[in-house]
Protein backbone atom coordinates (compact mmCIF):
# COMPACT_ATOMS: atom_id res chain seq x y z
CA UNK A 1 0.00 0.00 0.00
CA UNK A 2 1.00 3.40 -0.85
CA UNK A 3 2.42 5.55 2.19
CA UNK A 4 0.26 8.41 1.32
CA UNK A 5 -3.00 5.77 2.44
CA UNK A 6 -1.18 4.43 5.62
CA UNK A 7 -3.61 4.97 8.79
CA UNK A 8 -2.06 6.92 11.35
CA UNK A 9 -2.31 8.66 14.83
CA UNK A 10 -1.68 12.51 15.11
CA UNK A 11 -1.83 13.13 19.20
CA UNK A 12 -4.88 10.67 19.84
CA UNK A 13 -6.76 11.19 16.73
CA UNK A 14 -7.13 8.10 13.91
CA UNK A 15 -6.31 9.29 10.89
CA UNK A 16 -6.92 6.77 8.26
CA UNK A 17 -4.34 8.32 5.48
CA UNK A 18 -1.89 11.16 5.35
CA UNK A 19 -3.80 13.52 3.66
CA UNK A 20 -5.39 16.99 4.78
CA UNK A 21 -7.76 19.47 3.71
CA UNK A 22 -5.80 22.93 4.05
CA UNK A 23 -8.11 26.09 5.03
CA UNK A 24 -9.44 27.81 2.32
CA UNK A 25 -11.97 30.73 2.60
CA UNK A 26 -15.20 29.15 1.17
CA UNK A 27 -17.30 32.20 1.23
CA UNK A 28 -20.44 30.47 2.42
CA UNK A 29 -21.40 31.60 5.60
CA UNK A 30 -24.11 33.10 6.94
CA UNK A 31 -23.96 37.02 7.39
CA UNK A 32 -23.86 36.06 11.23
CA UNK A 33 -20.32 33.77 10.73
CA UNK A 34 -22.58 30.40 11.32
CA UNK A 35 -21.91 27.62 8.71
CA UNK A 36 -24.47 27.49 6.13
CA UNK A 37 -26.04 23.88 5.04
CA UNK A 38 -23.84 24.35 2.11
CA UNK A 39 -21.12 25.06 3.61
CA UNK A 40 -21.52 21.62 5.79
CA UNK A 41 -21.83 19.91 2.66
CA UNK A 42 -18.96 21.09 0.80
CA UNK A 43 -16.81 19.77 3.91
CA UNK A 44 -18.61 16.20 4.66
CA UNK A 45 -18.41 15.92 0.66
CA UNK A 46 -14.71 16.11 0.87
CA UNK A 47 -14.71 14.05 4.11
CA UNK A 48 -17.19 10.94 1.68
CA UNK A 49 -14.12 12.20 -0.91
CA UNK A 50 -11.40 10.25 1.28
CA UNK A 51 -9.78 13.00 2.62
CA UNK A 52 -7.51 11.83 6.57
CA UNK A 53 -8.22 15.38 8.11
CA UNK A 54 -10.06 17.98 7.44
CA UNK A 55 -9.61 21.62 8.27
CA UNK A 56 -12.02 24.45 8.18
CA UNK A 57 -11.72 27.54 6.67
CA UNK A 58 -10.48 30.55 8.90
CA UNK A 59 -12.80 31.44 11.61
CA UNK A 60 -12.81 34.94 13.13
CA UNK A 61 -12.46 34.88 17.17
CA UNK A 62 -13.47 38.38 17.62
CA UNK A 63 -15.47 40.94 15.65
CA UNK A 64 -13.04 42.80 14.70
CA UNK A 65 -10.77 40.22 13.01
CA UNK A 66 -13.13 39.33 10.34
CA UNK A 67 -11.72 39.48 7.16
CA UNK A 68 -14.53 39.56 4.98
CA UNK A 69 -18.27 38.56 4.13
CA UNK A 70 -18.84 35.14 4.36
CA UNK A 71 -16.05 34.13 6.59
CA UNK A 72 -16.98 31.20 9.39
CA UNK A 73 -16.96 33.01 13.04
CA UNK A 74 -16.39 31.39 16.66
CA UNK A 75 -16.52 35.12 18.39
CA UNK A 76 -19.87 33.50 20.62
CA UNK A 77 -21.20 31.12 22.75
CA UNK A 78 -23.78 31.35 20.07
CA UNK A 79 -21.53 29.66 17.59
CA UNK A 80 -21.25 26.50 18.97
CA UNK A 81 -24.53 24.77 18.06
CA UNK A 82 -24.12 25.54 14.35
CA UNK A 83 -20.61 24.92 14.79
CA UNK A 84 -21.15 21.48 15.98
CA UNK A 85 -24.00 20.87 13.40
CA UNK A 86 -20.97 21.01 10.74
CA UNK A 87 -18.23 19.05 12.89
CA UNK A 88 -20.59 15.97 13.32
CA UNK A 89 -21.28 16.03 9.42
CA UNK A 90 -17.71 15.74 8.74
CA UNK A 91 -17.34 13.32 11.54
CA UNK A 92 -20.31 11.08 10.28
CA UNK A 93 -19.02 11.00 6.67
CA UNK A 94 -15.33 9.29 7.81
CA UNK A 95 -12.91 12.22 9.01
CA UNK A 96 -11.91 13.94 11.70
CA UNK A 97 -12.08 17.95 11.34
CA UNK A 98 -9.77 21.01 13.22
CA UNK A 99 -11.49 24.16 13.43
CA UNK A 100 -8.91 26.91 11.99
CA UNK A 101 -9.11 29.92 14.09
CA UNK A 102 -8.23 33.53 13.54
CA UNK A 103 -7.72 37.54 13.61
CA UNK A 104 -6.93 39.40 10.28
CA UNK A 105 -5.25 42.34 12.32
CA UNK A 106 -4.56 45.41 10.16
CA UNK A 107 -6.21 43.46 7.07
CA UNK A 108 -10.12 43.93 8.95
CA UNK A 109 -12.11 45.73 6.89
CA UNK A 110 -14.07 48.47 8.82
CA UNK A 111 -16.95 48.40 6.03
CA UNK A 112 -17.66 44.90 6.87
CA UNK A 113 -16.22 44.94 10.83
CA UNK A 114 -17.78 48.52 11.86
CA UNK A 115 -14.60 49.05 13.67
CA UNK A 116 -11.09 50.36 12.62
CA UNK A 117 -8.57 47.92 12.50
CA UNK A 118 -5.92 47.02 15.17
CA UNK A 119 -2.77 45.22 14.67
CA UNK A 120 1.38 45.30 15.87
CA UNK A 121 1.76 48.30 15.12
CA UNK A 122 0.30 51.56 13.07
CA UNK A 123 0.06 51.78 9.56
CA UNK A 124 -0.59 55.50 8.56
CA UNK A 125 0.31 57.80 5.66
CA UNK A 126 -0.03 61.41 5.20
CA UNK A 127 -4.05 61.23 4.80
CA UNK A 128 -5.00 58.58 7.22
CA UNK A 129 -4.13 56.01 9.73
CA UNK A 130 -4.57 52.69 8.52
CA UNK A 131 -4.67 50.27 11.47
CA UNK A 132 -4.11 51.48 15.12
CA UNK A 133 -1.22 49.83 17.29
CA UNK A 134 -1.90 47.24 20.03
CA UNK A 135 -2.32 47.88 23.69
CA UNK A 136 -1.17 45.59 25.74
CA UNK A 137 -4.28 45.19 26.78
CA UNK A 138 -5.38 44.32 23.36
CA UNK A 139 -2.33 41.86 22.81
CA UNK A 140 -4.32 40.15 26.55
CA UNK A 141 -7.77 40.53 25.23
CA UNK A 142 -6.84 38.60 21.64
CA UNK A 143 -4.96 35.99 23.30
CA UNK A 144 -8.27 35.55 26.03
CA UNK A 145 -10.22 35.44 22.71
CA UNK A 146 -8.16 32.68 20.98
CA UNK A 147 -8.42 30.90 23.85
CA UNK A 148 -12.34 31.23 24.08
CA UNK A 149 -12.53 30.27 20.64
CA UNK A 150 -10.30 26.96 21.10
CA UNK A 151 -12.95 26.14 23.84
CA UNK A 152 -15.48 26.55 21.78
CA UNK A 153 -14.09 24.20 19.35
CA UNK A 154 -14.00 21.71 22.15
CA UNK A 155 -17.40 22.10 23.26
CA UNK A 156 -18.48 22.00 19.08
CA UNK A 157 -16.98 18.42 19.22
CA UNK A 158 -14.20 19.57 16.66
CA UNK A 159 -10.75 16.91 17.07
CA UNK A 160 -8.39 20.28 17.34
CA UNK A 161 -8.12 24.26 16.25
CA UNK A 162 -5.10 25.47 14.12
CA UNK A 163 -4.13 28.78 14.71
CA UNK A 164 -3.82 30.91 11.78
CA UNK A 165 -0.03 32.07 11.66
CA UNK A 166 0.19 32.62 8.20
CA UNK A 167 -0.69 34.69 4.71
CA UNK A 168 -0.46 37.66 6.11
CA UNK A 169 -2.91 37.29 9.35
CA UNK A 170 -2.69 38.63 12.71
CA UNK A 171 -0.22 36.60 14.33
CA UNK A 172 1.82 36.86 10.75
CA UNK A 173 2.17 40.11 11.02
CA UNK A 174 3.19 40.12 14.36
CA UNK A 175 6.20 37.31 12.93
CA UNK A 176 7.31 39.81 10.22
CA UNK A 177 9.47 42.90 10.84
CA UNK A 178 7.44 44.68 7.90
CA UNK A 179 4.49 44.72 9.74
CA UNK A 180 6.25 44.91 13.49
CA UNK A 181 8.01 48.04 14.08
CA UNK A 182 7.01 47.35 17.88
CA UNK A 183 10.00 48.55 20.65
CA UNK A 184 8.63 46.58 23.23
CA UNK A 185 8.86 42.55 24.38
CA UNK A 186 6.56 42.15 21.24
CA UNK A 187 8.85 43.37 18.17
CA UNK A 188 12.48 43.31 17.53
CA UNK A 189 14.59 40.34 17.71
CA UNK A 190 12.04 37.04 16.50
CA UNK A 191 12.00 35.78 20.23
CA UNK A 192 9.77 39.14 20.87
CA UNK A 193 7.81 38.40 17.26
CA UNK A 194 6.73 35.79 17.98
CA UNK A 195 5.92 36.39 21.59
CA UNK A 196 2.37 37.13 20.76
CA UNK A 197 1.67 33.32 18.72
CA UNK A 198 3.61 31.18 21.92
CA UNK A 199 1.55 32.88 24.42
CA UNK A 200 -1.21 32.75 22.35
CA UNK A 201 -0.75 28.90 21.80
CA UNK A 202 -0.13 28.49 25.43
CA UNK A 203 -3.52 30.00 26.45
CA UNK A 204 -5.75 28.09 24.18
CA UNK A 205 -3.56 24.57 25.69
CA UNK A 206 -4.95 25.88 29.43
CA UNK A 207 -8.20 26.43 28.14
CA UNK A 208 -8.99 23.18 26.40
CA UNK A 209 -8.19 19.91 27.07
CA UNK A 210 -5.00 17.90 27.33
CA UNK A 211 -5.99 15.86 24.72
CA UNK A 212 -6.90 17.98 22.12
CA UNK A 213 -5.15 18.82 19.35
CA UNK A 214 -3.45 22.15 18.96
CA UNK A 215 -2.12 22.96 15.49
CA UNK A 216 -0.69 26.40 13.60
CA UNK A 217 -0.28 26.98 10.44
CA UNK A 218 2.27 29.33 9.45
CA UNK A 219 4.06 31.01 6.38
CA UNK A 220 8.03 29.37 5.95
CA UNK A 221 8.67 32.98 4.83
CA UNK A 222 6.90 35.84 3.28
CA UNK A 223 8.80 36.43 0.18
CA UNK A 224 9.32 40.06 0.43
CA UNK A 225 12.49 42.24 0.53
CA UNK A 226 12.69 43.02 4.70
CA UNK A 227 10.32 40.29 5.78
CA UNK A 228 10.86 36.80 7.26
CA UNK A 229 12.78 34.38 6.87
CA UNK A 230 12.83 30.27 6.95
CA UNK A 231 15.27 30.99 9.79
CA UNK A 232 12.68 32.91 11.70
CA UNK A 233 9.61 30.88 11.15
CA UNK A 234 11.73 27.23 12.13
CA UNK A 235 12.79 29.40 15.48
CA UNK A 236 9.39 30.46 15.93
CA UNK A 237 8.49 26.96 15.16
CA UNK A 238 11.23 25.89 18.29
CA UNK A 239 9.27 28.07 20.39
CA UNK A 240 5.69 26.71 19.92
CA UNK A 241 7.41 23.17 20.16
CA UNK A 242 7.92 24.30 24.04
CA UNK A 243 4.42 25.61 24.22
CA UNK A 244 2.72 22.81 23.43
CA UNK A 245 1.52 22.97 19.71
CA UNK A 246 1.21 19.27 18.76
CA UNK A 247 2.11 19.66 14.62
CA UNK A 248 2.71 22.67 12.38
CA UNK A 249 1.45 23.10 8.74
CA UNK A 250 3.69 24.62 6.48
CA UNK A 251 2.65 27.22 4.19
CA UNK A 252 4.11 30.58 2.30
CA UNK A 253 3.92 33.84 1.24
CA UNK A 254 1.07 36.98 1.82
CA UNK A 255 -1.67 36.80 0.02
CA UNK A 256 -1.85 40.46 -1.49
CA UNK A 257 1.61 41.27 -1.03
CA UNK A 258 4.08 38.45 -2.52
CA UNK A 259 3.40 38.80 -6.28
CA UNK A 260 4.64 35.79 -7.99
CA UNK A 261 4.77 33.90 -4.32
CA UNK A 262 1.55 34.40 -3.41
CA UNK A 263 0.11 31.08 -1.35
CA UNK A 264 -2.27 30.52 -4.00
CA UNK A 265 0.23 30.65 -7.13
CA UNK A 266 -0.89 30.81 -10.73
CA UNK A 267 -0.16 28.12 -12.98
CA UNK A 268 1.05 24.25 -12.83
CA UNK A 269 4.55 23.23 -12.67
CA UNK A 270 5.60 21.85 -16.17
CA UNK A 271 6.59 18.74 -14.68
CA UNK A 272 6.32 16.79 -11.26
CA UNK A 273 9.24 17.18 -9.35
CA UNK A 274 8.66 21.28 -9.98
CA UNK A 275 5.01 20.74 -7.70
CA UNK A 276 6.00 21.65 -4.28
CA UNK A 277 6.51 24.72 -3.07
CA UNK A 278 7.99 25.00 -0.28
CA UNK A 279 10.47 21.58 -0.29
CA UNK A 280 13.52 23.56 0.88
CA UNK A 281 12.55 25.06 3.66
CA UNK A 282 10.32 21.67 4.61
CA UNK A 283 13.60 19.52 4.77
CA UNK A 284 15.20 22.43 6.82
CA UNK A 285 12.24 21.80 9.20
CA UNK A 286 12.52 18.44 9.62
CA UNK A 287 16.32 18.85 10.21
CA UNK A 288 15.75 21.28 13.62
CA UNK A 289 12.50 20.53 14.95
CA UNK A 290 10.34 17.14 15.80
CA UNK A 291 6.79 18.17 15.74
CA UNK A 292 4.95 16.36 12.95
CA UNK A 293 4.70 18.42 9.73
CA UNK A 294 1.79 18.82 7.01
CA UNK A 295 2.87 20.59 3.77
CA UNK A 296 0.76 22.04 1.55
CA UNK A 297 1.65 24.23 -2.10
CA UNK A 298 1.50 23.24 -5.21
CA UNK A 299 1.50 19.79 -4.69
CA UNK A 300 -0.94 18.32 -7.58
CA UNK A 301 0.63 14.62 -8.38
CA UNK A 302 0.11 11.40 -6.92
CA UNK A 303 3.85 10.54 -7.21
CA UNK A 304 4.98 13.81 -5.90
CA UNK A 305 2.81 13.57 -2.32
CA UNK A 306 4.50 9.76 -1.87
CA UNK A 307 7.73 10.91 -2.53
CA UNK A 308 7.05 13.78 0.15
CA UNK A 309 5.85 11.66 2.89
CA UNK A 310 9.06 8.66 1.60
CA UNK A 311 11.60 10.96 1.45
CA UNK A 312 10.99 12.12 4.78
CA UNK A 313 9.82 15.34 3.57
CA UNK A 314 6.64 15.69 5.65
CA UNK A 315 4.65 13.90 7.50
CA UNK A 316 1.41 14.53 5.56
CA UNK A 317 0.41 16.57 2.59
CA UNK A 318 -1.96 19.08 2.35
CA UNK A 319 -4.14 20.21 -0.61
CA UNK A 320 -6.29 23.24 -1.03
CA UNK A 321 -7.24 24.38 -4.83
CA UNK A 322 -7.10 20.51 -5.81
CA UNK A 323 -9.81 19.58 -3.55
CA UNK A 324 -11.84 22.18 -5.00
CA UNK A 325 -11.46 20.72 -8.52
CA UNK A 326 -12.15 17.40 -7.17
CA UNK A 327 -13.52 16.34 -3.52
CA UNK A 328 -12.84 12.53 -4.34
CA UNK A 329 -9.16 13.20 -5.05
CA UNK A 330 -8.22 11.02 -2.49
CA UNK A 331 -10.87 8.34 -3.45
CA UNK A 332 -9.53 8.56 -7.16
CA UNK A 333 -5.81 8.33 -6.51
CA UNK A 334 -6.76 5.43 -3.95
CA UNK A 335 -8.90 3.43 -6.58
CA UNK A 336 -5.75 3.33 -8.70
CA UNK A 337 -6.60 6.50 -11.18
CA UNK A 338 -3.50 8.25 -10.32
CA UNK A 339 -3.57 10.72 -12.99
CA UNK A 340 -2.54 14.41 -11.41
CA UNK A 341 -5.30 16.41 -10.45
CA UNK A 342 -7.52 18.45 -12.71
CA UNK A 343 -6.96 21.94 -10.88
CA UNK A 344 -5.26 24.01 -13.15
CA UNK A 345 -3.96 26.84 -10.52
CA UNK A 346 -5.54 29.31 -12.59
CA UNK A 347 -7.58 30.42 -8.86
CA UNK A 348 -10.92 31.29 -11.23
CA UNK A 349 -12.81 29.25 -8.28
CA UNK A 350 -12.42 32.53 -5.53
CA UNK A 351 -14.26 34.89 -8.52
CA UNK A 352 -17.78 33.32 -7.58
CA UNK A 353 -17.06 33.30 -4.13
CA UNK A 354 -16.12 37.33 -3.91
CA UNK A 355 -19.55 37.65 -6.05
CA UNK A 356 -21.16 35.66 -2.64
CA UNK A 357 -22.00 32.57 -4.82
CA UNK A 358 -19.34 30.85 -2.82
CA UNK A 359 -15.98 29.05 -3.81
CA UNK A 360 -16.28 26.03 -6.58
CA UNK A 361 -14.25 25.00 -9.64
CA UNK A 362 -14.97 27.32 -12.63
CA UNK A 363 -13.31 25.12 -15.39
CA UNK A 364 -13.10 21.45 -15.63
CA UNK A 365 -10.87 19.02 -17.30
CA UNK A 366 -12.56 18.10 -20.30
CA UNK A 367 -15.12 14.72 -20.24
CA UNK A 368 -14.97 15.07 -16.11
CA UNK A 369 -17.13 16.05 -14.11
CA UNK A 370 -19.67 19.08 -14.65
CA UNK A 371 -19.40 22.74 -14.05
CA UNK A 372 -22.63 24.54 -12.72
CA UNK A 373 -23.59 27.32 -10.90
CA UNK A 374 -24.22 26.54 -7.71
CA UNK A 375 -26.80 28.93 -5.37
CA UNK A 376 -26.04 29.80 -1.85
């Protein structure tokens, strides 16, 4: 059997193959952040599709952190029940689920949050300020609210939360130096950046229990002149090693900002072994830290994920845009069709979810499957 199907156990969850849903925004929630039917069904679809884990889209723990319409929220108590609706779904179609949970700092739109944006420090020009700079208070009240949220991921019956330390986010920007011009214990050297993610991780393992599973996600660099480096991000990664994160999933680049490095990169790779993104700085990982890794980026070939997960690469691959071309991926590659996967990178399927018609696969391969318009 293929290594990429081997069952396995990440903390004390049964996984029953190595690959993972990565978090993409969907765009089908309610206007209140509560999972829509649809929404459920797009996730236990991929779970029927074969998928080991699945992980949610990004969920806002506060108001203010929303980053746009649509987006899944855990801010309430009031969350939980619809929350839970979706987790047992998943659960009942064959995979475990991890909520993803998160703040978009200085990236909150006030249009769609009602209040002006607060991040590691302030952005501001001649005309305006952009995004005000943390209290401390606010770095205590975030951390309280990450925690909260983690609970409420608990209580949902979710497996485990991943924080969202990547693509630009909250706790990204309190990683880079572009974004952190802070003079205090939270900017500065990368010990200080990344103060704000390990005591953030630290409160959500108080809050929930032992045996759930704490994740991050986070960016192995952003890929811009004055930003972070793989150095930083595998120190970081050191850090929430000691603070109890049980696996890290290893992403790359901002999502406005990096151009050509974007996460969610235009275009195949002519060939195979050109698939992954982020190889280099995955074998530097598994060099300097033990923590089990997921990798996800580019990866579109049935040969490429094995060779990942043989070579020692990763622990488990991740896929994103693929799974929107095709749910039953897994299922497919499994049944012995191991033909690389019809998404073409060409990221057409975020158009009808920006329209609020939510995210799905604009063009198909030819002779599979069918492309319609689905409603909300």
């Amino acid at each position: 059997m293929a290594t990429l199907f081997e069952a396995t156990r990440l903390k004390n969850i049964e996984l029953r193959n190595r690959s993972v849903r990565s978090a993409t925004w969907e765009g089908l929630a309610a206007d209140n952040g509560h999972p829509t039917h649809r929404l459920t069904q797009l996730l236990a679809d991929l779970a029927a599709g074969g998928v080991g884990l699945i992980i949610s889209s990004h969920a806002y723990v506060s108001r203010e952190g929303q980053a746009g319409r649509f987006q899944l929220g855990v801010y309430d108590d009031g969350c939980v029940a619809p929350l839970a609706r979706m987790a047992e779904a998943v659960r009942k179609a064959g995979s475990p689920m991890v909520l993803q949970i998160a703040h978009s700092g200085c990236r909150a739109p006030s249009e769609v949050t009602g209040k002006p944006p607060i991040g590691p420090s302030t952005l501001s020009d001649k005309r305006r300020q952009y995004c005000r700079e943390m209290t401390r208070h606010d770095i205590r009240r975030l951390q309280e609210a990450f925690a909260r949220a983690g609970l409420r991921a608990e209580k949902a019956g979710f497996d485990g939360v991943q924080l969202h330390a990547a693509h630009g986010y909250l706790l990204t920007q309190f990683l880079s130096p572009l974004w952190n011009k802070r003079n205090d214990s939270y900017g500065g050297p990368i010990e200080n950046r990344a103060r704000m993610l390990v005591e953030t991780t630290r409160a959500i393992r108080e809050a929930v229990g032992a045996g759930f599973l704490v994740m991050a996600k986070i960016s192995c660099e952003d890929y811009l002149e004055g930003g972070f480096t793989v150095d930083d991000t595998l120190a970081a990664c050191a850090m929430l090693e000691q603070a109890g994160v049980d696996a890290i999933e290893m992403s790359g680049g901002e999502i406005f900002y990096s151009g050509e490095f974007q996460p969610s990169r235009m275009g195949q790779a002519a060939c195979p072994p050109e698939e992954a993104y982020y190889v280099e700085a995955a074998k530097q990982y598994k060099k300097a830290i033990k923590l089990p890794l997921i990798l996800v980026g580019g990866i579109r070939s049935f040969e490429v994920a094995e060779g990942l997960i043989k070579g020692g690469v990763t622990d488990y691959v991740a896929f994103s845009r693929p799974l929107i071309a095709e749910p039953d991926l897994i299922k497919r590659w499994k049944s012995g069709n191991r033909e690389r996967a019809e998404c073409a990178s060409d990221n057409l399927c975020f158009k009808p979810a920006y329209a609020g018609r939510g995210i799905y696969c604009l063009m198909k391969k030819k002779g599979k499957g069918r492309n319609t318009t689905p409603k909300r």
